[in-house]
C-alpha atoms as a PDB file:
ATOM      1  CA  UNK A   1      26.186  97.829 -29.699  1.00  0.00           C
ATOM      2  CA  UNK A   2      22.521  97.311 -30.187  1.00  0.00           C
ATOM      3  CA  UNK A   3      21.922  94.409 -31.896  1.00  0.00           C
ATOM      4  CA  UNK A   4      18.344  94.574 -33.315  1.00  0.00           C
ATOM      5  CA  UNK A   5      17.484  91.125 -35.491  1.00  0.00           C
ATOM      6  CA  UNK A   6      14.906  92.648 -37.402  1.00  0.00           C
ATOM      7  CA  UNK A   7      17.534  95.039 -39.388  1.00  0.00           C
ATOM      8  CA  UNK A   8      18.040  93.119 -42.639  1.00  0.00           C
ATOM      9  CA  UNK A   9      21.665  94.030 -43.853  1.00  0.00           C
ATOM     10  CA  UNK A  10      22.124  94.970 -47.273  1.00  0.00           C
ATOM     11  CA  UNK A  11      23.097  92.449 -49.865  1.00  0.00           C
ATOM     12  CA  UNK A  12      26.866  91.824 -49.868  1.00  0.00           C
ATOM     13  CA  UNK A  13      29.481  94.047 -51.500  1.00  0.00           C
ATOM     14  CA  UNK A  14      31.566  92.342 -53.259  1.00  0.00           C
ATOM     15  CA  UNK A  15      35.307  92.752 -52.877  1.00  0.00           C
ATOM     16  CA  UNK A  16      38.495  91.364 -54.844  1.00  0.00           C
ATOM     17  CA  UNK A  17      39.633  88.261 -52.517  1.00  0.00           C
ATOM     18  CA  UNK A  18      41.655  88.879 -49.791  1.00  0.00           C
ATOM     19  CA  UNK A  19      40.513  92.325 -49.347  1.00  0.00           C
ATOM     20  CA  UNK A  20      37.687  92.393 -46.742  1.00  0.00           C
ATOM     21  CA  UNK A  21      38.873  93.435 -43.188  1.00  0.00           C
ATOM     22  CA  UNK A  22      39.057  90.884 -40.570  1.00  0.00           C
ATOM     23  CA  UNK A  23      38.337  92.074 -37.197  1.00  0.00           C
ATOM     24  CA  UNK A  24      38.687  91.187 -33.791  1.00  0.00           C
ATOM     25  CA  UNK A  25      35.948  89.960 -31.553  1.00  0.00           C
ATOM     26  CA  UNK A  26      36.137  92.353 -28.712  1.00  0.00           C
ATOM     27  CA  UNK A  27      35.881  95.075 -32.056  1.00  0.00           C
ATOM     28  CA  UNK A  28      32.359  94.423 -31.599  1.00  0.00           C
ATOM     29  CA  UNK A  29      31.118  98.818 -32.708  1.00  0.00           C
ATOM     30  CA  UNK A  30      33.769  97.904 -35.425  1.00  0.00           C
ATOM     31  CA  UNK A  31      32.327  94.802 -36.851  1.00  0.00           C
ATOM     32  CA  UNK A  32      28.764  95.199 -36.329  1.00  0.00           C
ATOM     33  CA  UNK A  33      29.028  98.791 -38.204  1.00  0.00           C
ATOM     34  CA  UNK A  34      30.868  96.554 -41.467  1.00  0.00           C
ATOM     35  CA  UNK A  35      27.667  94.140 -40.877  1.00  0.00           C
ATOM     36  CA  UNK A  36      25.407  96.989 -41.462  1.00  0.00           C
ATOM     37  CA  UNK A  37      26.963  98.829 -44.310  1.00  0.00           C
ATOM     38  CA  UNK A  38      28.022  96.057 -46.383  1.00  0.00           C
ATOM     39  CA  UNK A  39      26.340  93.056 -45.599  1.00  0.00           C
ATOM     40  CA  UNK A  40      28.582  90.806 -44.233  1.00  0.00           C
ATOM     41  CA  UNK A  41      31.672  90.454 -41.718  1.00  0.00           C
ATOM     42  CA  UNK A  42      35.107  88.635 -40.917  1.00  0.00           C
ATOM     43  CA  UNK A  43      35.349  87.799 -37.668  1.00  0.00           C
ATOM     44  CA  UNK A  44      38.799  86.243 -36.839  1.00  0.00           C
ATOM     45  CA  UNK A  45      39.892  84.028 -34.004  1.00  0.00           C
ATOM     46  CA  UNK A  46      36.885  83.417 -32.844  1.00  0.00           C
ATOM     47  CA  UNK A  47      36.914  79.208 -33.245  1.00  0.00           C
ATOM     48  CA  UNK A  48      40.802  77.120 -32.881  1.00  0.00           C
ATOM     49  CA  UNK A  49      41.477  75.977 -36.483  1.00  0.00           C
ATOM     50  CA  UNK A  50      40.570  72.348 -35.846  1.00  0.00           C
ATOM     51  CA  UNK A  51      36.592  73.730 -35.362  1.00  0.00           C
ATOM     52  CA  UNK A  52      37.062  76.017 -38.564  1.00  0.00           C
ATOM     53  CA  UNK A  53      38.572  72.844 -40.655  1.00  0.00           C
ATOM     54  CA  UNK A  54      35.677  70.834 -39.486  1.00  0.00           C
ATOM     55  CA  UNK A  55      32.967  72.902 -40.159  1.00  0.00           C
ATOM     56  CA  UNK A  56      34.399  73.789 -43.798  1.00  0.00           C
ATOM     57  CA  UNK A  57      34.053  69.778 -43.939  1.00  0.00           C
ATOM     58  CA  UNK A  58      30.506  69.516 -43.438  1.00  0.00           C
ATOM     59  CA  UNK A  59      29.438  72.436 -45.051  1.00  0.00           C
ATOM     60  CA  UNK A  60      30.980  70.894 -48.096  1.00  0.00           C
ATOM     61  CA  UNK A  61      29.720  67.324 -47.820  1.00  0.00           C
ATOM     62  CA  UNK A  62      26.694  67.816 -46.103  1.00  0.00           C
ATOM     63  CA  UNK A  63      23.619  67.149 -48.140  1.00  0.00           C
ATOM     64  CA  UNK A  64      21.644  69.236 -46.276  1.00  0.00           C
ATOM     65  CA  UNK A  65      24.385  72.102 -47.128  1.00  0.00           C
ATOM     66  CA  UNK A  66      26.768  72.713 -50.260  1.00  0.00           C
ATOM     67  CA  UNK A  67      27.251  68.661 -50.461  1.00  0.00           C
ATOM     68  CA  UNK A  68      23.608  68.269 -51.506  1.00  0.00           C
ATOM     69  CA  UNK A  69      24.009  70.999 -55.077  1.00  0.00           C
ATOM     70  CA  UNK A  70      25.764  69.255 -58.158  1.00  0.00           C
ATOM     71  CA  UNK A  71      28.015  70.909 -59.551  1.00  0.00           C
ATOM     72  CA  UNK A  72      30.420  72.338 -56.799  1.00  0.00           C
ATOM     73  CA  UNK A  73      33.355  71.642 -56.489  1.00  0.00           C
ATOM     74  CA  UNK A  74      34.973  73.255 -52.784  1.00  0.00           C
ATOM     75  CA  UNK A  75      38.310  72.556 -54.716  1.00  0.00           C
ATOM     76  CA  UNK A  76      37.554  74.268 -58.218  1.00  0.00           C
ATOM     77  CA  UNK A  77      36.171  78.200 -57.339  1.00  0.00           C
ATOM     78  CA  UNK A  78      35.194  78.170 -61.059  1.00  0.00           C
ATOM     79  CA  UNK A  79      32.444  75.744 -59.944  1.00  0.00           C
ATOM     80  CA  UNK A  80      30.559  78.610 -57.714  1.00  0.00           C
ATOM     81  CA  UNK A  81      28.804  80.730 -60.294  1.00  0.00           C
ATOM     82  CA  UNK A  82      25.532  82.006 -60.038  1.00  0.00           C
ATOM     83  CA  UNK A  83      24.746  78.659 -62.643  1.00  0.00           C
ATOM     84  CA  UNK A  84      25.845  76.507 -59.454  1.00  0.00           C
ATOM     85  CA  UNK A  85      25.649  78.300 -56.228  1.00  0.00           C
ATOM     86  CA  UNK A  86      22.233  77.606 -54.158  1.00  0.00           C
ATOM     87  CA  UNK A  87      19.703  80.247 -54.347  1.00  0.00           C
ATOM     88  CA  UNK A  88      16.139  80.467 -53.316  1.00  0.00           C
ATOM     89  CA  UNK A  89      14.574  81.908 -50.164  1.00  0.00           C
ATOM     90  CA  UNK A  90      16.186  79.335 -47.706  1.00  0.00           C
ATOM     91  CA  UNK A  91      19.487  79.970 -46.880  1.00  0.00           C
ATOM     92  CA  UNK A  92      22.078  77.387 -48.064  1.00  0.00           C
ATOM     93  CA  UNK A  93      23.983  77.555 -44.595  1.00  0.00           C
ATOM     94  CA  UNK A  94      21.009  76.532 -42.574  1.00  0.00           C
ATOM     95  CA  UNK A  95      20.783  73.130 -42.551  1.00  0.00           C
ATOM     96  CA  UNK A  96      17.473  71.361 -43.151  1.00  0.00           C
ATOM     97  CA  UNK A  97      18.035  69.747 -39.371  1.00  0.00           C
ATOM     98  CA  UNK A  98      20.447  71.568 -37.540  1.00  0.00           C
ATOM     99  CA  UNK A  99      20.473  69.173 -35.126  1.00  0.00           C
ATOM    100  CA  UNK A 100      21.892  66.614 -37.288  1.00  0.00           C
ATOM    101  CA  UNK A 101      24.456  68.886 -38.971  1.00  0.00           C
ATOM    102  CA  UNK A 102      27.334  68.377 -35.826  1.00  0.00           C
ATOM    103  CA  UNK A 103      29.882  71.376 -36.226  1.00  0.00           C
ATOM    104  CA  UNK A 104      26.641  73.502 -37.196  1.00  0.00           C
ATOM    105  CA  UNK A 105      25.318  73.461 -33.853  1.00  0.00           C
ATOM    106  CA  UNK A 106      28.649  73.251 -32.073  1.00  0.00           C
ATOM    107  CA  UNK A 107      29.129  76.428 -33.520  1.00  0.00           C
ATOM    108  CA  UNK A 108      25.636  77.695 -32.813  1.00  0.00           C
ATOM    109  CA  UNK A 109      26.154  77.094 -29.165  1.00  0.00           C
ATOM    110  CA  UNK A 110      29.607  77.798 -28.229  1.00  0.00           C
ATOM    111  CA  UNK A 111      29.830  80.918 -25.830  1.00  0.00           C
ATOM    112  CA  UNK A 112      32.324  82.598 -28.102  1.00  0.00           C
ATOM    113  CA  UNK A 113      29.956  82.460 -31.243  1.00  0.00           C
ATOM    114  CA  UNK A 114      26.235  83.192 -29.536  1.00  0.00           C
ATOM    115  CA  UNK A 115      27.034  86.041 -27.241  1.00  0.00           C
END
């Protein structure tokens, strides 16, 4: 598929939990059509669990990330209303230094994530 990264993808649909479609990586037409209708996209089996339970770690404690807004709580969903949840034009998964943020940019790099 063509992957232009000027296309901005429309703001997220949302969807009752558990219902968005997870697809595979080699599904790349499949996923990358998802992206561009809705917004966002599961992508499953691309990193072993031990990577995925790490990253949800830091993205949680980091202060840089979700760790540095009061008021969340990664164990209490109630906690991520739009009172809570980080807004503004910067986008709350990018960490200030991605070099310091570890899984970040083990993630960024990894051959099965930046193809």
């Amino acid at each position: 598929p063509n992957h232009n990264s000027t296309t901005m993808a429309p703001p997220p649909t949302e969807l009752p939990v558990g219902e968005a479609p997870v697809f595979s990586k080699e599904d790349e037409e499949g996923y990358a059509q998802h992206f561009r209708e809705l917004g966002f996209v599961v992508v499953g089996s691309v990193l072993d669990r031990n990577r995925v339970e790490a990253t949800i770690r830091e993205v949680w404690q980091s202060p840089s990330l979700l760790g540095g807004h009061s008021g969340l709580d990664p164990e209490d969903p109630k906690t991520w209303g739009s009172e809570t949840w980080p807004a503004g034009c910067r986008n709350f998964l990018d960490p200030l230094d991605p070099c310091a943020e570890v899984e970040s940019w083990r993630n960024r790099v990894d051959p099965a994530v930046n193809r």
